[in-house]
N, C-alpha and C. Protein backbone atom coordinates (compact mmCIF):
# COMPACT_ATOMS: atom_id res chain seq x y z
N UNK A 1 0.85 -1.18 0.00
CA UNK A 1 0.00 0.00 0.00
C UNK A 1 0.89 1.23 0.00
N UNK A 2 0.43 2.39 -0.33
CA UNK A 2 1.22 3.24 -1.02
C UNK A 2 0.09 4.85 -0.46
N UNK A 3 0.53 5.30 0.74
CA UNK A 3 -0.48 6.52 0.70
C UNK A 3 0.32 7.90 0.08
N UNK A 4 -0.09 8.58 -0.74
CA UNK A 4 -0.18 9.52 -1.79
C UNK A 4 -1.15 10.77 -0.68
N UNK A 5 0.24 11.71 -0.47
CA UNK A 5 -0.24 13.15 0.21
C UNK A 5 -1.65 13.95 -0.59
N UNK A 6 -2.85 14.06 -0.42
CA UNK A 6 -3.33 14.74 -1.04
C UNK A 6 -4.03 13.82 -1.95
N UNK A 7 -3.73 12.34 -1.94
CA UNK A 7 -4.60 11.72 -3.52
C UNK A 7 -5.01 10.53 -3.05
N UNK A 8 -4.75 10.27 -1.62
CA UNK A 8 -5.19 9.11 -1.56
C UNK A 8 -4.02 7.98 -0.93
N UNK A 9 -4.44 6.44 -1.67
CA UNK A 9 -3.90 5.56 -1.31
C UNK A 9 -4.14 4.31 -2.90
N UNK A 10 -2.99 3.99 -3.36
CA UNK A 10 -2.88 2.99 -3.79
C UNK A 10 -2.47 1.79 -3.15
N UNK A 11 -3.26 0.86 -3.55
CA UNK A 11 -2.79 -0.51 -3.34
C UNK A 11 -2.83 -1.26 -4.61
N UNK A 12 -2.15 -3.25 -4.00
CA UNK A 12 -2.08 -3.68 -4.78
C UNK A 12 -1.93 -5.11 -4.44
N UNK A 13 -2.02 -6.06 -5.39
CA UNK A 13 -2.42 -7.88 -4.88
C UNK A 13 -2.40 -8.19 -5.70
N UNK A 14 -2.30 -9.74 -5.72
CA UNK A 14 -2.42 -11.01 -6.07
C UNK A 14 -3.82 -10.89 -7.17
N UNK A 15 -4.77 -10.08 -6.95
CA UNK A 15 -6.09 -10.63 -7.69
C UNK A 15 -6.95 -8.93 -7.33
N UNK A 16 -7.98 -9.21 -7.88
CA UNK A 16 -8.52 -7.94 -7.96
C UNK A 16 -9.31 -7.79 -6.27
N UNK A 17 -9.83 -9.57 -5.95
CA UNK A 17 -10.69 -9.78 -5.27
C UNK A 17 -9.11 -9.49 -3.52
N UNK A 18 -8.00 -9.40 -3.70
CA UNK A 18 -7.30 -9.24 -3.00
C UNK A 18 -7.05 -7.62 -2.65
N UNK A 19 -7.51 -6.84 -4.02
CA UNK A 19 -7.39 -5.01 -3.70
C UNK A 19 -8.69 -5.05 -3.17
N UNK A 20 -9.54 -5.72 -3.45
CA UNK A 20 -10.90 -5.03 -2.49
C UNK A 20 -10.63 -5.18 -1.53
N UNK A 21 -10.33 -6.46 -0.58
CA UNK A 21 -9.75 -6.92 0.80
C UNK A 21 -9.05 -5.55 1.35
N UNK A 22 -7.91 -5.77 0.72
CA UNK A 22 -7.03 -4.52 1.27
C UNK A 22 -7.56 -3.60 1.28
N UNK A 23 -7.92 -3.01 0.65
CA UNK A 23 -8.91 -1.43 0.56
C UNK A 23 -9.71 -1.78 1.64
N UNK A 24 -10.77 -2.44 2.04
CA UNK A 24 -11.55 -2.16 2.76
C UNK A 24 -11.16 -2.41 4.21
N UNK A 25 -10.25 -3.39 4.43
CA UNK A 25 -9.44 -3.69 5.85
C UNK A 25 -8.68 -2.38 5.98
N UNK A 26 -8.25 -1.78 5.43
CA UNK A 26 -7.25 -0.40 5.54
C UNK A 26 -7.98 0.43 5.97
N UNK A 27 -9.17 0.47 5.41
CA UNK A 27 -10.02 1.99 5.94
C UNK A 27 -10.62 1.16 7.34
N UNK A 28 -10.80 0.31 7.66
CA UNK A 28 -11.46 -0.12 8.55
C UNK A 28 -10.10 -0.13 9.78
N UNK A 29 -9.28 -0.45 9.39
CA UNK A 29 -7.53 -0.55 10.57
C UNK A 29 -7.68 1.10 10.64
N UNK A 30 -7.78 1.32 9.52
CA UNK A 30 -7.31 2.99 10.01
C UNK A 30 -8.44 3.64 11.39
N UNK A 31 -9.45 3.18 10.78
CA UNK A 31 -10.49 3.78 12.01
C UNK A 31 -10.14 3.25 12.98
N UNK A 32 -9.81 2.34 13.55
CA UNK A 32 -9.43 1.34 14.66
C UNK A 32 -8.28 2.47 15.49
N UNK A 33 -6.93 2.46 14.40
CA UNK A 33 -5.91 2.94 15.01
C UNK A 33 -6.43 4.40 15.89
N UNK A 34 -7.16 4.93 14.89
CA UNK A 34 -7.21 6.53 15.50
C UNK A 34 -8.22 6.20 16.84
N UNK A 35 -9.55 5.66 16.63
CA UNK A 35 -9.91 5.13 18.12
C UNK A 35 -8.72 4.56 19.19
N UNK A 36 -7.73 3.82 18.27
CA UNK A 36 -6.82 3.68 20.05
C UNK A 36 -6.35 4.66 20.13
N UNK A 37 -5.32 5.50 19.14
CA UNK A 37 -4.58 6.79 19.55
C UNK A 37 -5.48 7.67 20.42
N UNK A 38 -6.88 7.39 20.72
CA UNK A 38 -7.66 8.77 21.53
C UNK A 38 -7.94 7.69 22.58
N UNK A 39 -7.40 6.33 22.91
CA UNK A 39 -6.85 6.26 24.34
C UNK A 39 -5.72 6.24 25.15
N UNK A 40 -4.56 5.97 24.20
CA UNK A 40 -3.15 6.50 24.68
C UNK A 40 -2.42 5.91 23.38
N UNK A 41 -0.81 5.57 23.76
CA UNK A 41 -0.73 5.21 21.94
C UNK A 41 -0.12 3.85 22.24
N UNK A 42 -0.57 3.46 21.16
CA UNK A 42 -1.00 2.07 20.84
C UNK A 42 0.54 1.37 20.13
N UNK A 43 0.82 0.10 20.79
CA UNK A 43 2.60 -0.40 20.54
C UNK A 43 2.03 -0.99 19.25
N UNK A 44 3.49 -0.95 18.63
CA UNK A 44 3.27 -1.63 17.16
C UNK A 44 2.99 -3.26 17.45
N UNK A 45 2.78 -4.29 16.36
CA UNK A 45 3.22 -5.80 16.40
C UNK A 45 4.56 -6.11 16.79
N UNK A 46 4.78 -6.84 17.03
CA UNK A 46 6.18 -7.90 17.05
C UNK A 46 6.56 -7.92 15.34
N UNK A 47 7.80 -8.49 15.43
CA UNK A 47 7.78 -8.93 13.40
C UNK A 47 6.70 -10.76 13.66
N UNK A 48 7.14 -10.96 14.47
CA UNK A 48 6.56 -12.66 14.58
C UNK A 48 5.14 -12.68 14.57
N UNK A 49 4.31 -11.43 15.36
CA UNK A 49 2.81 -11.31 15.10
C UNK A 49 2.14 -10.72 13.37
N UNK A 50 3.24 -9.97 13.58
CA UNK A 50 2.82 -9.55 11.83
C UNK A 50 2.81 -10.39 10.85
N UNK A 51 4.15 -11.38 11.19
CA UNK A 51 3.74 -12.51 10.12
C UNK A 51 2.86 -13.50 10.17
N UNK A 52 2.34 -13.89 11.48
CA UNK A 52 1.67 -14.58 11.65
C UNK A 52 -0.35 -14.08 10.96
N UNK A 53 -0.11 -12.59 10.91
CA UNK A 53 -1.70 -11.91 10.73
C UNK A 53 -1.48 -11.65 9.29
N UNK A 54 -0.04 -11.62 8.44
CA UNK A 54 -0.25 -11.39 7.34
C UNK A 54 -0.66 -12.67 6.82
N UNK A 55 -0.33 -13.67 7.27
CA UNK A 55 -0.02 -15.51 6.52
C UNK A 55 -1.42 -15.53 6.45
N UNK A 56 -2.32 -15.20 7.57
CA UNK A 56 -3.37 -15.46 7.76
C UNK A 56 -4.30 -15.16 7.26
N UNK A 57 -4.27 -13.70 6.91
CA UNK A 57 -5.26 -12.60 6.64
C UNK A 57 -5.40 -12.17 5.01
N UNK A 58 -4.55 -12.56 4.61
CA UNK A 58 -4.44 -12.98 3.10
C UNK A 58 -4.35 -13.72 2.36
N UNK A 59 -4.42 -14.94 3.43
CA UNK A 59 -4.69 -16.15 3.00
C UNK A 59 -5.73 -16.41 1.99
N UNK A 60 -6.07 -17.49 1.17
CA UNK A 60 -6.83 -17.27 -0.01
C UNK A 60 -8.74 -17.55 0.84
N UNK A 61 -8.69 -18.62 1.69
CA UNK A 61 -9.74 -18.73 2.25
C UNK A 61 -10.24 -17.24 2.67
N UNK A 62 -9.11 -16.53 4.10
CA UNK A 62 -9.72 -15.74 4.54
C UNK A 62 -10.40 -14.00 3.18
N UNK A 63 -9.64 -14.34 1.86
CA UNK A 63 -10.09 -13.16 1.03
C UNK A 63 -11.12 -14.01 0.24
N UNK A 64 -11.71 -14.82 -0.55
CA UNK A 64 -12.89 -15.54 -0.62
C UNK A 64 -13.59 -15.44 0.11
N UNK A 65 -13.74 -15.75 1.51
CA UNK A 65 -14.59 -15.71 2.56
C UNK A 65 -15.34 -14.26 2.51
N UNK A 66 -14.58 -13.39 2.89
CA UNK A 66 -15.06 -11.83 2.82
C UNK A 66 -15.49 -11.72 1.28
N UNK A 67 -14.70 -11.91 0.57
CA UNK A 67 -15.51 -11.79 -1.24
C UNK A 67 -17.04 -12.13 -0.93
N UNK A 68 -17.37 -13.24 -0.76
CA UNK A 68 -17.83 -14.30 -0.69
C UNK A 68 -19.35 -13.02 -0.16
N UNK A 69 -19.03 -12.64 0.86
CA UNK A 69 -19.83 -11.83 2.06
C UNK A 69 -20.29 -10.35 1.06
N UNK A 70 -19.48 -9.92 0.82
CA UNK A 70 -19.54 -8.60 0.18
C UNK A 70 -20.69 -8.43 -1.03
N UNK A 71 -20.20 -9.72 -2.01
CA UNK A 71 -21.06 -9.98 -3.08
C UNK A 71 -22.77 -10.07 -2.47
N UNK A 72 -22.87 -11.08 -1.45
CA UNK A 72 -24.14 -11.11 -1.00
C UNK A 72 -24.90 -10.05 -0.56
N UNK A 73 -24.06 -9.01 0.04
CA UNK A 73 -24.30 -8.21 0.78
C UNK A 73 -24.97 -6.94 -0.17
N UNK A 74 -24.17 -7.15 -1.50
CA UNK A 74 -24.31 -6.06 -2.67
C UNK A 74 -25.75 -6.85 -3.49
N UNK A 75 -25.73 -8.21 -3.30
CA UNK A 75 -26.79 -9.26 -4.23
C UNK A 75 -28.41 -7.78 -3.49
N UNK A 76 -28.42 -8.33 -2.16
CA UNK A 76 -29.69 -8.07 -1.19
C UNK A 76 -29.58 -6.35 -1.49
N UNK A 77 -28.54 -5.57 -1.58
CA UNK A 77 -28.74 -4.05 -1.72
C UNK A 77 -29.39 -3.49 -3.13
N UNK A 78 -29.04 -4.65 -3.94
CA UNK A 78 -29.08 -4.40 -5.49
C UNK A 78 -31.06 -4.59 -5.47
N UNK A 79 -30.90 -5.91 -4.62
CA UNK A 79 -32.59 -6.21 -4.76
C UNK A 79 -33.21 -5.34 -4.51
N UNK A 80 -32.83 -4.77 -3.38
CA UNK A 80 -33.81 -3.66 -2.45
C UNK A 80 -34.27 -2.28 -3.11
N UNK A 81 -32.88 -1.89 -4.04
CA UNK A 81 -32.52 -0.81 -5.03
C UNK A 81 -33.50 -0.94 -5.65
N UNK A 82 -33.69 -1.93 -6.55
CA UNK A 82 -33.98 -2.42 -7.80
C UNK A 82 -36.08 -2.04 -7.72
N UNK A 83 -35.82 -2.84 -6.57
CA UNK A 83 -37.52 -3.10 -6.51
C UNK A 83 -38.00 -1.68 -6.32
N UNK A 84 -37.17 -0.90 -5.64
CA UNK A 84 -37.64 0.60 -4.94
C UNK A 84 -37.86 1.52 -5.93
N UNK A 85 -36.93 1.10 -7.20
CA UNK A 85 -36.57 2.30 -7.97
C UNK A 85 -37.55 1.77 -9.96
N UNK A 86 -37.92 0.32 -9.24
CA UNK A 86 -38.36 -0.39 -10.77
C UNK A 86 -37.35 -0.69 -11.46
N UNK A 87 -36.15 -0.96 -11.26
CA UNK A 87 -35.20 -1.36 -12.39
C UNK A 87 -35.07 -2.75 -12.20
N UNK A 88 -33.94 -3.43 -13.47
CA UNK A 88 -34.16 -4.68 -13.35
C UNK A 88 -32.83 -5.05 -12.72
N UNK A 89 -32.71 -6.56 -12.58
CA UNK A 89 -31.55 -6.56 -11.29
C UNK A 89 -30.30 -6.86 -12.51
N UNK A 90 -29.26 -6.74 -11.61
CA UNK A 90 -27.87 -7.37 -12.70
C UNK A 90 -27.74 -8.47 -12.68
N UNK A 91 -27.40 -8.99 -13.79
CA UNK A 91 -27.57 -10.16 -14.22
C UNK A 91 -26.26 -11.00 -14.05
N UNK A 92 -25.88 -11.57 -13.63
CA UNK A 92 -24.39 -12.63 -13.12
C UNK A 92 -23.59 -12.67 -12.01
N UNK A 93 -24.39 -11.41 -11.31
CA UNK A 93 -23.95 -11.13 -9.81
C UNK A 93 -23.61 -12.24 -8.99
N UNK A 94 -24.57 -13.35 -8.89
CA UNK A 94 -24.24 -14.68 -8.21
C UNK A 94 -23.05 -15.12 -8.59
N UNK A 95 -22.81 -15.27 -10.02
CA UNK A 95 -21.65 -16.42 -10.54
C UNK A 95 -20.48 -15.62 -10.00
N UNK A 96 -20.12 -14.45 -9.35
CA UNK A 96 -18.89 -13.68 -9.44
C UNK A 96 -18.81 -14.10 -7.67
N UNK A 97 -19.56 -14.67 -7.29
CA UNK A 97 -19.48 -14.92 -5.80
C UNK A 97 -18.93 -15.94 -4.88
N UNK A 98 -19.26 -17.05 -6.11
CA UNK A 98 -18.68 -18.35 -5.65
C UNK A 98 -17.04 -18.23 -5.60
N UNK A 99 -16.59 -19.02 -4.78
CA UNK A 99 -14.37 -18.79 -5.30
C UNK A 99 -14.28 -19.85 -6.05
N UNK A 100 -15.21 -20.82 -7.00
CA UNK A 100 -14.56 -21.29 -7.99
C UNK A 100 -14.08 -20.43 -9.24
N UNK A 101 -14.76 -19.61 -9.32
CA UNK A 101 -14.56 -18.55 -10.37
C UNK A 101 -13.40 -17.62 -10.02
N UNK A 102 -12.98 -17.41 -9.16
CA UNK A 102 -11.71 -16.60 -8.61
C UNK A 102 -10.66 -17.35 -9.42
N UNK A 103 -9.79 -18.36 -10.01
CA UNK A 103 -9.12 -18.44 -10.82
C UNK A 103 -8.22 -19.21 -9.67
N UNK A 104 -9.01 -19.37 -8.02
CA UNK A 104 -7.68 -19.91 -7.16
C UNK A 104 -8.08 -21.53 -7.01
N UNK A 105 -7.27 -22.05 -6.68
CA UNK A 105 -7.62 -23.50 -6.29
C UNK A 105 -8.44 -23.43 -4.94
N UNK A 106 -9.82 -24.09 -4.57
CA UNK A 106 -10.25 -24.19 -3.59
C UNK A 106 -9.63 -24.63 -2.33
N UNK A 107 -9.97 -24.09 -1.33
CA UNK A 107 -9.45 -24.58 -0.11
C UNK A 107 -10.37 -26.43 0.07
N UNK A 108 -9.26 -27.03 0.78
CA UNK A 108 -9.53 -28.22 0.80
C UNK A 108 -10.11 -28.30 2.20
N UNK A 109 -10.94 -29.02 1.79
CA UNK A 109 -11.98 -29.60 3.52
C UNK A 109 -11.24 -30.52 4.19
N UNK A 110 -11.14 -31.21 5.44
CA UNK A 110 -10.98 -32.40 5.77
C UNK A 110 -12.20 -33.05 6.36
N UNK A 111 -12.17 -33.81 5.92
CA UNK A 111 -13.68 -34.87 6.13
C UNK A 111 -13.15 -35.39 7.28
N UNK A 112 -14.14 -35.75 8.38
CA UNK A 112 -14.02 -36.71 9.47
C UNK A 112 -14.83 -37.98 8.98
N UNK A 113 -13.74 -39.03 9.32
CA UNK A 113 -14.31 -40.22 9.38
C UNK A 113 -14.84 -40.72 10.47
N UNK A 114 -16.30 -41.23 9.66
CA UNK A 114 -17.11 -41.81 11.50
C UNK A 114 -16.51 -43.45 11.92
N UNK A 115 -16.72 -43.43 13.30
CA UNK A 115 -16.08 -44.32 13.60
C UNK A 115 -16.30 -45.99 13.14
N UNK A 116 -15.62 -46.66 12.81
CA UNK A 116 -16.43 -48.13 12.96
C UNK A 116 -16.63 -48.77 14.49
N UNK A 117 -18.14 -49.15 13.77
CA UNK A 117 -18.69 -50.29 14.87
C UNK A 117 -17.54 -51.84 14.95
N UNK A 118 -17.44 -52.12 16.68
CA UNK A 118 -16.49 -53.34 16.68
C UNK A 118 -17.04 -54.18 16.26
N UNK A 119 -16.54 -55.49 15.96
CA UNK A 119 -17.00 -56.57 15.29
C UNK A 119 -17.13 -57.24 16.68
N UNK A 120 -18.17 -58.25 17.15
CA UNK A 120 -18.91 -58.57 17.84
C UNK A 120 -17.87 -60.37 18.41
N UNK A 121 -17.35 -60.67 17.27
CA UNK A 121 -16.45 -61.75 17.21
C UNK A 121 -15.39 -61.78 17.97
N UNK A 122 -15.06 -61.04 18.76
CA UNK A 122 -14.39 -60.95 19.80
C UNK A 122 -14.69 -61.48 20.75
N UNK A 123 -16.00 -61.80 21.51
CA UNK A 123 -16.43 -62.59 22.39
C UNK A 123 -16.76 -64.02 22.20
N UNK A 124 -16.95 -64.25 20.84
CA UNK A 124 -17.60 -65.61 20.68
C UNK A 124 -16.32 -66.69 21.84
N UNK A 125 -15.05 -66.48 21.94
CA UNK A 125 -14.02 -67.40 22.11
C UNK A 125 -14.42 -67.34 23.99
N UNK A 126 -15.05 -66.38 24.54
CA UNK A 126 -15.12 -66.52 25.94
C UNK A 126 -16.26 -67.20 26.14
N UNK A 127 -17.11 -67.77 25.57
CA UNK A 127 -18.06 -68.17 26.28
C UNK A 127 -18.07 -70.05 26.87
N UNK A 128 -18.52 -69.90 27.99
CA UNK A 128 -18.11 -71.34 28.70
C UNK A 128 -18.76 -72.34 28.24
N UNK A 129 -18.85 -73.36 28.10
CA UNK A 129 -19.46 -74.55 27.05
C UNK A 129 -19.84 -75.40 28.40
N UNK A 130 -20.78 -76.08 28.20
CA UNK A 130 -21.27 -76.70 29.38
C UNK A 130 -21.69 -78.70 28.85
């Protein structure tokens, strides 16, 4: 990120869906910071915490996830617009929402396996014969 006296702030990423992230976490950190500075001033990270919130926070899940949110969020504003004003809605809004379409490889699930039932044949050998 790149703040420009007077013009702003450029940024920049991996994907387009990675400058929205940034852009909107930036204005949102920034409000944060100045709320702590108006309670005393606020210590930077460690380098070891920073890497740990950058690994994380730009991780592909955690920028999908928020994509993911935003789109919906714009789906329901667009409806509300739409119906209020008589227009018709945009058309492909959904498909831009899913992260298969992001161009990244999906995050992988791990499935839990349910347990097996014991096999019952374990006892047959104790029983006393008369």
């Amino acid at each position: 990120m790149l703040l420009l006296r007077r013009h702003g702030a450029s940024l920049a990423g991996k994907s387009v869906r990675e400058c929205v992230f940034r852009c909107i976490y930036t204005t949102r950190n920034a409000e944060l910071q100045l709320r702590a500075m108006a309670i005393g001033t606020p210590s930077p990270l460690s380098p070891g915490e920073t890497e740990k919130c950058g690994g994380h926070n730009l991780g592909s899940r955690g920028v999908e996830r928020a994509w993911e949110y935003w789109v919906t969020r714009l789906q329901k504003a667009e409806a509300m617009w739409a119906a209020a004003a008589g227009l018709t809605r945009m058309k492909g809004l959904a498909a831009i929402a899913h992260p298969q379409t992001a161009g990244l490889p999906q995050a992988k699930r791990k499935v839990a396996k349910a347990p097996r039932a014991k096999a019952k044949s374990a006892n047959k050998g104790s029983r006393n014969k008369r």
